[in-house]
PDB file of N, CA and C in Angstrom:
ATOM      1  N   UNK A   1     179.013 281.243  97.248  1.00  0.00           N
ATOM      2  CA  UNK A   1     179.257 281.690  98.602  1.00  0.00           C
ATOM      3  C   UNK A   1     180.554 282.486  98.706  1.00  0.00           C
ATOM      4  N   UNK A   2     181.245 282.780  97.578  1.00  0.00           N
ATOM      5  CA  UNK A   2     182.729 283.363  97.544  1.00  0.00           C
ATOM      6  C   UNK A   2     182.647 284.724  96.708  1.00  0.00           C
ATOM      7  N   UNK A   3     182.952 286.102  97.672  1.00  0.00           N
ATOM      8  CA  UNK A   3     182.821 287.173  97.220  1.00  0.00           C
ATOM      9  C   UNK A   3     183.661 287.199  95.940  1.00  0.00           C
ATOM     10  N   UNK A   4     183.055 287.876  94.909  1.00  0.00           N
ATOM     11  CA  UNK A   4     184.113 288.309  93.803  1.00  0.00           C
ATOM     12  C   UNK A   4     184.352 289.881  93.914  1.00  0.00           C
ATOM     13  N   UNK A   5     185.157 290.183  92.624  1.00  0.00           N
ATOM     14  CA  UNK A   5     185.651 291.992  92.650  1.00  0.00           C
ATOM     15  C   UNK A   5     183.900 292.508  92.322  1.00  0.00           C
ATOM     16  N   UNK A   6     182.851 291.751  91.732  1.00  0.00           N
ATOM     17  CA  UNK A   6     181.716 292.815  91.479  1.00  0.00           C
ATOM     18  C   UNK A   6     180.589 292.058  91.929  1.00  0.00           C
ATOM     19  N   UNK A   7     181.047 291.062  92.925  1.00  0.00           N
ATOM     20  CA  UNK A   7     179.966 290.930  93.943  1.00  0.00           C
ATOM     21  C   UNK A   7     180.163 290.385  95.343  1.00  0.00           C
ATOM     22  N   UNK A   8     179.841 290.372  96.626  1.00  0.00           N
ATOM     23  CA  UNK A   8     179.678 290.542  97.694  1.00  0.00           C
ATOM     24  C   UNK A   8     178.852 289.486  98.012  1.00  0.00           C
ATOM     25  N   UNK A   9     179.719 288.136  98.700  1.00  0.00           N
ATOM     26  CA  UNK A   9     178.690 287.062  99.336  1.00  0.00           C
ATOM     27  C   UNK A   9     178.335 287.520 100.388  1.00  0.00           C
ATOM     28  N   UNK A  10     176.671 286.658 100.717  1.00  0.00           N
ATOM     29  CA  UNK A  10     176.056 286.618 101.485  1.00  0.00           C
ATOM     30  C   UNK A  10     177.255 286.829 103.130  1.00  0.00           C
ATOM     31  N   UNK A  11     178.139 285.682 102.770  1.00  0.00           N
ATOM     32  CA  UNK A  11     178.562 285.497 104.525  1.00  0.00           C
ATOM     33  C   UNK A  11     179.627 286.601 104.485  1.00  0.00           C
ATOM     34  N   UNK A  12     179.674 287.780 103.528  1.00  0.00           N
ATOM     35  CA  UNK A  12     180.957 289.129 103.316  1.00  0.00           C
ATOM     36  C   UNK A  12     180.427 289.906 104.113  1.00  0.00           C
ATOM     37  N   UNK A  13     178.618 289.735 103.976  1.00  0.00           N
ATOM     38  CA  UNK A  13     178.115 291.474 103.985  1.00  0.00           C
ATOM     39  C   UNK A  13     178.326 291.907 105.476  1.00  0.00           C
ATOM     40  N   UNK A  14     178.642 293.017 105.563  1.00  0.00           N
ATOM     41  CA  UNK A  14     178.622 293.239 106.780  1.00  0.00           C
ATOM     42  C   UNK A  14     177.575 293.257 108.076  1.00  0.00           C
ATOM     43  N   UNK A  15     176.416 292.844 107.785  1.00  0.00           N
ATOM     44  CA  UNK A  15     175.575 292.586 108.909  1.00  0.00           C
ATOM     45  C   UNK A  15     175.495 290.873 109.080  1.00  0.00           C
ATOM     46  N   UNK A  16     176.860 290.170 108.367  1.00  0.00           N
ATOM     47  CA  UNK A  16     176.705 288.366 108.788  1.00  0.00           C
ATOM     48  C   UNK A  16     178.033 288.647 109.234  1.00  0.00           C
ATOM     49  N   UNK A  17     179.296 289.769 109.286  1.00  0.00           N
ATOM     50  CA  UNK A  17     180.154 289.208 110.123  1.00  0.00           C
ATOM     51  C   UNK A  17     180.242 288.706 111.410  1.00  0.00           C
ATOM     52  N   UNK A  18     179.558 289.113 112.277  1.00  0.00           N
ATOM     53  CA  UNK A  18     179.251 288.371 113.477  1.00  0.00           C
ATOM     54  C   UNK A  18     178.951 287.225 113.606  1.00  0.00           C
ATOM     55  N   UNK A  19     178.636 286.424 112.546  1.00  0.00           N
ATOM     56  CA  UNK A  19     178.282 285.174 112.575  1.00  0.00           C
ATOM     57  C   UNK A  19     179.554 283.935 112.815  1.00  0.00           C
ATOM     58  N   UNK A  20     179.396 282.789 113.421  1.00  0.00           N
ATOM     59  CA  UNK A  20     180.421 281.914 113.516  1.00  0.00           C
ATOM     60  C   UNK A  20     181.033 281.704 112.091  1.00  0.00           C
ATOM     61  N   UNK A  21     181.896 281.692 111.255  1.00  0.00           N
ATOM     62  CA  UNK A  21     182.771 281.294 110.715  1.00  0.00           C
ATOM     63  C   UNK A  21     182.628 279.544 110.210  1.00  0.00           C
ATOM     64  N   UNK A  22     182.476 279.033 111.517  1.00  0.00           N
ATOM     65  CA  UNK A  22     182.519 277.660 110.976  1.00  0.00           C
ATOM     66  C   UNK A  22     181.047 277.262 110.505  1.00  0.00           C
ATOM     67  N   UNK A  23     180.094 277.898 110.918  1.00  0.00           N
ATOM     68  CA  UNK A  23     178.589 277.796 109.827  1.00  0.00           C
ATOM     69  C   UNK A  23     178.741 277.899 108.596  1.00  0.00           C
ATOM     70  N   UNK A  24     179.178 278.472 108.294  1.00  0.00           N
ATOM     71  CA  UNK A  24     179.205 278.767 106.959  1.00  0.00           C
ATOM     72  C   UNK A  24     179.960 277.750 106.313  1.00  0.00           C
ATOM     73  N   UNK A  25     181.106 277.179 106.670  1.00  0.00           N
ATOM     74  CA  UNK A  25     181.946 276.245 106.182  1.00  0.00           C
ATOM     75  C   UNK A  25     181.513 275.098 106.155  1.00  0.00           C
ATOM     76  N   UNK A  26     180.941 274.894 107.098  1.00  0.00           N
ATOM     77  CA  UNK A  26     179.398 273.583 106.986  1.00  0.00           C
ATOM     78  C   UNK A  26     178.804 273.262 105.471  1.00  0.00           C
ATOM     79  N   UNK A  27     177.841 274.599 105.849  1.00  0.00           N
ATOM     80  CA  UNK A  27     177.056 274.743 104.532  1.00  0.00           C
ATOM     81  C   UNK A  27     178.072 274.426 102.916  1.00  0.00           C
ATOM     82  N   UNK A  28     179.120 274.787 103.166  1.00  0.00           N
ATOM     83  CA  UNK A  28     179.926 275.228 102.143  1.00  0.00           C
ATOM     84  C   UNK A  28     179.990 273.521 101.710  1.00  0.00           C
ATOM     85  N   UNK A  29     180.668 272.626 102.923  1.00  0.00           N
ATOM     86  CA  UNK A  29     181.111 271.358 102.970  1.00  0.00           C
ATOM     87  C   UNK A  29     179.582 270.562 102.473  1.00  0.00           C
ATOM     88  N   UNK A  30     178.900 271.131 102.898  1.00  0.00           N
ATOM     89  CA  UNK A  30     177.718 270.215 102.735  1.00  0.00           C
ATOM     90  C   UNK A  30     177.228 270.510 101.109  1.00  0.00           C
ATOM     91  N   UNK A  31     177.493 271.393 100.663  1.00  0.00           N
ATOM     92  CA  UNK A  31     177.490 271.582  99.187  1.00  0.00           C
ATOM     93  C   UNK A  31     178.014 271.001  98.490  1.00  0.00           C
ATOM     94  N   UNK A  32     179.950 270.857  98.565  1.00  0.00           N
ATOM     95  CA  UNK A  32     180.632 270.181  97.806  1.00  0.00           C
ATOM     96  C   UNK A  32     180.296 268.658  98.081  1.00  0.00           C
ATOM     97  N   UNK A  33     180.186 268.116  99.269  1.00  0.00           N
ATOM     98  CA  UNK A  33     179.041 267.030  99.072  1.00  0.00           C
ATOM     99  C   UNK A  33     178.116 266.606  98.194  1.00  0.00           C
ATOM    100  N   UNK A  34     177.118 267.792  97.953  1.00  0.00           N
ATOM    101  CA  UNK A  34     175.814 267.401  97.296  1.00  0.00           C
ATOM    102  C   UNK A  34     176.862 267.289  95.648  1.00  0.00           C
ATOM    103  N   UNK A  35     177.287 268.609  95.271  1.00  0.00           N
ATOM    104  CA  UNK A  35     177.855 268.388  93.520  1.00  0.00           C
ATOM    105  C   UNK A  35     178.725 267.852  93.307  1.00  0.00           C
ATOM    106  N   UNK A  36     179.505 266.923  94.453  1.00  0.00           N
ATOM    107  CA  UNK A  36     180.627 266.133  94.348  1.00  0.00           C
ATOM    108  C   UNK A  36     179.344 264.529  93.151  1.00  0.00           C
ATOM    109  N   UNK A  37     178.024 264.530  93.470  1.00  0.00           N
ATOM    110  CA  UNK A  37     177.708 263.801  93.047  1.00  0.00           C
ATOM    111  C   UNK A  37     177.052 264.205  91.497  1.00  0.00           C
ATOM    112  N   UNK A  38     177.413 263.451  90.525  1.00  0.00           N
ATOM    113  CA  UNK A  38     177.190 264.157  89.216  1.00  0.00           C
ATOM    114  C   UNK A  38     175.916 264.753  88.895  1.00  0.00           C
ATOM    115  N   UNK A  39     175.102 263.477  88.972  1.00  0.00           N
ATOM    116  CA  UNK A  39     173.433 263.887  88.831  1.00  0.00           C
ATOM    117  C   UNK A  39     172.788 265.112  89.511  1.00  0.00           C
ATOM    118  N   UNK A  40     173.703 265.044  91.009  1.00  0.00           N
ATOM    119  CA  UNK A  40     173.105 266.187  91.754  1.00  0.00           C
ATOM    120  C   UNK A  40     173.696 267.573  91.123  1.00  0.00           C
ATOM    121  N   UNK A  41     174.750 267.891  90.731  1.00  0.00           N
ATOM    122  CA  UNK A  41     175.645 268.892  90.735  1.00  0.00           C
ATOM    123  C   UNK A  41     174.550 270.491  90.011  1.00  0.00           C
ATOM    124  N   UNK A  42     175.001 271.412  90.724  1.00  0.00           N
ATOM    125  CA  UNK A  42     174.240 272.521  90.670  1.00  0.00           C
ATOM    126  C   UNK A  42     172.538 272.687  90.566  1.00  0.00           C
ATOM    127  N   UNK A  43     172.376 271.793  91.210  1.00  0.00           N
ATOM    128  CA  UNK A  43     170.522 271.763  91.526  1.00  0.00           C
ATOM    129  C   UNK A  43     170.642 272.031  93.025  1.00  0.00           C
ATOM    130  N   UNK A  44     171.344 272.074  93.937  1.00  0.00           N
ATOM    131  CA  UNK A  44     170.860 272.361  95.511  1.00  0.00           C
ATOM    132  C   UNK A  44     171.567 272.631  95.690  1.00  0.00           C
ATOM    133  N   UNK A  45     170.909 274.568  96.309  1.00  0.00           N
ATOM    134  CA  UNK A  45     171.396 275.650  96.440  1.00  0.00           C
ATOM    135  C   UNK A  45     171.720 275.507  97.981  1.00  0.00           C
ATOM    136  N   UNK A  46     173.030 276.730  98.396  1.00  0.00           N
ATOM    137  CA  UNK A  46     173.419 277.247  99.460  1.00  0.00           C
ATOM    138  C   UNK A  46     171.950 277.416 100.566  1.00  0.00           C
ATOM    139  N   UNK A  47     170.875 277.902 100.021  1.00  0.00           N
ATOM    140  CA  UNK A  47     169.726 278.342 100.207  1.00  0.00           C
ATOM    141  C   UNK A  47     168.890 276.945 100.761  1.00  0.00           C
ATOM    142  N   UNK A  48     168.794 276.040  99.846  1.00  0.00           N
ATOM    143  CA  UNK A  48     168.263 274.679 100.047  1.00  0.00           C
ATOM    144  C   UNK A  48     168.874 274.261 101.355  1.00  0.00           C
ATOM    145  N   UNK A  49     170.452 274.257 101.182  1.00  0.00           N
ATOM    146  CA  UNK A  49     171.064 273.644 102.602  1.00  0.00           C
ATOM    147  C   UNK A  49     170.439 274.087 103.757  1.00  0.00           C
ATOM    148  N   UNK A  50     170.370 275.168 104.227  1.00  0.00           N
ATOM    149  CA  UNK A  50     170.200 275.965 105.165  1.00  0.00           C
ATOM    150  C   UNK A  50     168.360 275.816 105.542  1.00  0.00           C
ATOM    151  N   UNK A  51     168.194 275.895 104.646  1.00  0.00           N
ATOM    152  CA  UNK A  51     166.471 275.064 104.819  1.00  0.00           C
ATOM    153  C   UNK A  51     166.247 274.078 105.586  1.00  0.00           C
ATOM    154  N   UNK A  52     167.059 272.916 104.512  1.00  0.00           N
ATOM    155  CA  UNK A  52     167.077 271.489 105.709  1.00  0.00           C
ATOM    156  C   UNK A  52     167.297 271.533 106.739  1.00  0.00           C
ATOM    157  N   UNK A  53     168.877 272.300 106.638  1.00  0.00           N
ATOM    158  CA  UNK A  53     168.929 272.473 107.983  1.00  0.00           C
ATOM    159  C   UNK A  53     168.606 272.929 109.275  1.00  0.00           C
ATOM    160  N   UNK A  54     167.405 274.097 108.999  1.00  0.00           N
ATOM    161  CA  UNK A  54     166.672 274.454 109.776  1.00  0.00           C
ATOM    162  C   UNK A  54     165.382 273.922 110.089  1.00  0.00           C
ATOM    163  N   UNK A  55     164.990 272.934 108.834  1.00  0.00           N
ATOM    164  CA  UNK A  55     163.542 272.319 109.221  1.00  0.00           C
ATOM    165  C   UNK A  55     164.616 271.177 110.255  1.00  0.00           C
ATOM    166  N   UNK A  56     165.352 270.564 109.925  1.00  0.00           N
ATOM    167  CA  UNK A  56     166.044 269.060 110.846  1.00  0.00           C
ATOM    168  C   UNK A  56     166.205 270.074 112.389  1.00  0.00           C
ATOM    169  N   UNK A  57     166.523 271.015 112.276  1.00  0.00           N
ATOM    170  CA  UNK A  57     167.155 271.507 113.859  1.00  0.00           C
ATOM    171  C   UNK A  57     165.710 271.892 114.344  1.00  0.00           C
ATOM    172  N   UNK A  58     164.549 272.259 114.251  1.00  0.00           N
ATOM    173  CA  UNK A  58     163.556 272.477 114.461  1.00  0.00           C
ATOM    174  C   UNK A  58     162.745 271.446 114.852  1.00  0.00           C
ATOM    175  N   UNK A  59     163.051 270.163 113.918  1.00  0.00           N
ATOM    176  CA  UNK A  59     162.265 268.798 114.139  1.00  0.00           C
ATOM    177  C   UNK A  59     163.125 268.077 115.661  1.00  0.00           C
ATOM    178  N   UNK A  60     164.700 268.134 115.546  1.00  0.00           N
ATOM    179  CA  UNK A  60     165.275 267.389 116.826  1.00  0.00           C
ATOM    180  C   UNK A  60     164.683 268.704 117.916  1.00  0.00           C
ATOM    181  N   UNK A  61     164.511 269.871 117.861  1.00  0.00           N
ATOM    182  CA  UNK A  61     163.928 270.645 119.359  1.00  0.00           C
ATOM    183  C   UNK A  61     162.616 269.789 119.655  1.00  0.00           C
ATOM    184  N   UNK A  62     162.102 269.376 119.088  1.00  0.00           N
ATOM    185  CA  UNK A  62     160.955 268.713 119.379  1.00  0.00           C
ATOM    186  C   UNK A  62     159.707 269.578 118.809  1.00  0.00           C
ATOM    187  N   UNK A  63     159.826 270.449 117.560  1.00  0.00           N
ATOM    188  CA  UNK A  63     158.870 270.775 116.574  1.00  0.00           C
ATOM    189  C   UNK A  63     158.797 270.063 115.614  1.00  0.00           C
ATOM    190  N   UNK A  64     157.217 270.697 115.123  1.00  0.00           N
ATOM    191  CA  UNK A  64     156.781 270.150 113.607  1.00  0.00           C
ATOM    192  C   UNK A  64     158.158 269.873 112.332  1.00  0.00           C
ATOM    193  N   UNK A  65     158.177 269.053 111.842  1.00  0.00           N
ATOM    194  CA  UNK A  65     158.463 268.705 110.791  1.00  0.00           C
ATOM    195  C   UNK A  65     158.031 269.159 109.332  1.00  0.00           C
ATOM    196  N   UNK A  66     158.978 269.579 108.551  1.00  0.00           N
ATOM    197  CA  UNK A  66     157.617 269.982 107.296  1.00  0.00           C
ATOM    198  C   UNK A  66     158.424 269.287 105.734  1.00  0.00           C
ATOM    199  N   UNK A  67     158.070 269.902 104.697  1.00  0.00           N
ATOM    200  CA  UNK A  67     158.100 269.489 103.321  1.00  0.00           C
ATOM    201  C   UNK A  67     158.876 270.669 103.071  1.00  0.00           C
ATOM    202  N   UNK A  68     160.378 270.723 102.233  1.00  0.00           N
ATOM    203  CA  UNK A  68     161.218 271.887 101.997  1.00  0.00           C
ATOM    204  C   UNK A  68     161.119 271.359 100.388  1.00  0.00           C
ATOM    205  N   UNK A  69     160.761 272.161 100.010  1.00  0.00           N
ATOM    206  CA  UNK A  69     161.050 272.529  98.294  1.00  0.00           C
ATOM    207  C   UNK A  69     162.391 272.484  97.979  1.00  0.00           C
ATOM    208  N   UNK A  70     162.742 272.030  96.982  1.00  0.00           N
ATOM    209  CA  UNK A  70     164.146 271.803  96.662  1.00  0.00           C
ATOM    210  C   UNK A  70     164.583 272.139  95.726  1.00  0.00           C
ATOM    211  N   UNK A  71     165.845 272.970  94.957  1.00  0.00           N
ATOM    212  CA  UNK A  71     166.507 273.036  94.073  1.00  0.00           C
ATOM    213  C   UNK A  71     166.251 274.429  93.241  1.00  0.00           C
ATOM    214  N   UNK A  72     166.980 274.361  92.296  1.00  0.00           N
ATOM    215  CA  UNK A  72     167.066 276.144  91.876  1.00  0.00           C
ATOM    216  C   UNK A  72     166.265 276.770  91.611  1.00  0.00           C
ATOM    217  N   UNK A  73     165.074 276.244  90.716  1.00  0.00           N
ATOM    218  CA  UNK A  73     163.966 275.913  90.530  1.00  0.00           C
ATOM    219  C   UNK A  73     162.646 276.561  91.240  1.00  0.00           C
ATOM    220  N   UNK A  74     163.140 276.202  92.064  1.00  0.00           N
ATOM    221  CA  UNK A  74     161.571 276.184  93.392  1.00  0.00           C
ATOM    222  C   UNK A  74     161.062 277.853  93.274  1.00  0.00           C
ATOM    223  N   UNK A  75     161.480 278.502  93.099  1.00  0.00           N
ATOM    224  CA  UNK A  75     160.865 279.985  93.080  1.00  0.00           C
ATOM    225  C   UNK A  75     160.625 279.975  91.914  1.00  0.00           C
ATOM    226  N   UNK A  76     160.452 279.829  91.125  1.00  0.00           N
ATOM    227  CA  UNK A  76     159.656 279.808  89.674  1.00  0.00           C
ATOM    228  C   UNK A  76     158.614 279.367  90.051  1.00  0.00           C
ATOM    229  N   UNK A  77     157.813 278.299  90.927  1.00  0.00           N
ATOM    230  CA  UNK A  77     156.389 277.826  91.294  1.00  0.00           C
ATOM    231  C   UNK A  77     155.500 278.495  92.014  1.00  0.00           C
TER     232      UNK A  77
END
């Protein structure tokens, strides 16, 4: 999630500056969370977070619920 000199994160590009600031730091927090735990560490992506988190914010509006594929993985299937 942290731009380098020869690449450009997602929350850099210029059509996400408008976005809140503290979203992203969420996601960020909710990461070092997940690889703070050993077993988990680098299997659930920035990408994954944001999943959950949109199937959970979708399920409390009072929508469907679904099944989110998980981990780096999942686009290889």
């Amino acid at each position: 999630m942290a731009s380098t000199p020869n690449n450009t994160a997602k929350k850099d590009h210029p059509v996400n500056l408008s976005l809140a600031g503290d979203g992203f730091d969420t996601v960020i927090r909710a990461k070092a969370v997940v690889d703070a735990v050993p077993r988990c560490r680098n299997l659930v992506s920035c990408a994954d977070i944001l999943a959950m988190a949109t199937r959970d914010a979708i399920a409390l509006a009072g929508g469907p619920s679904y099944a989110v594929e998980l981990g780096r993985l999942d686009g290889l299937t």
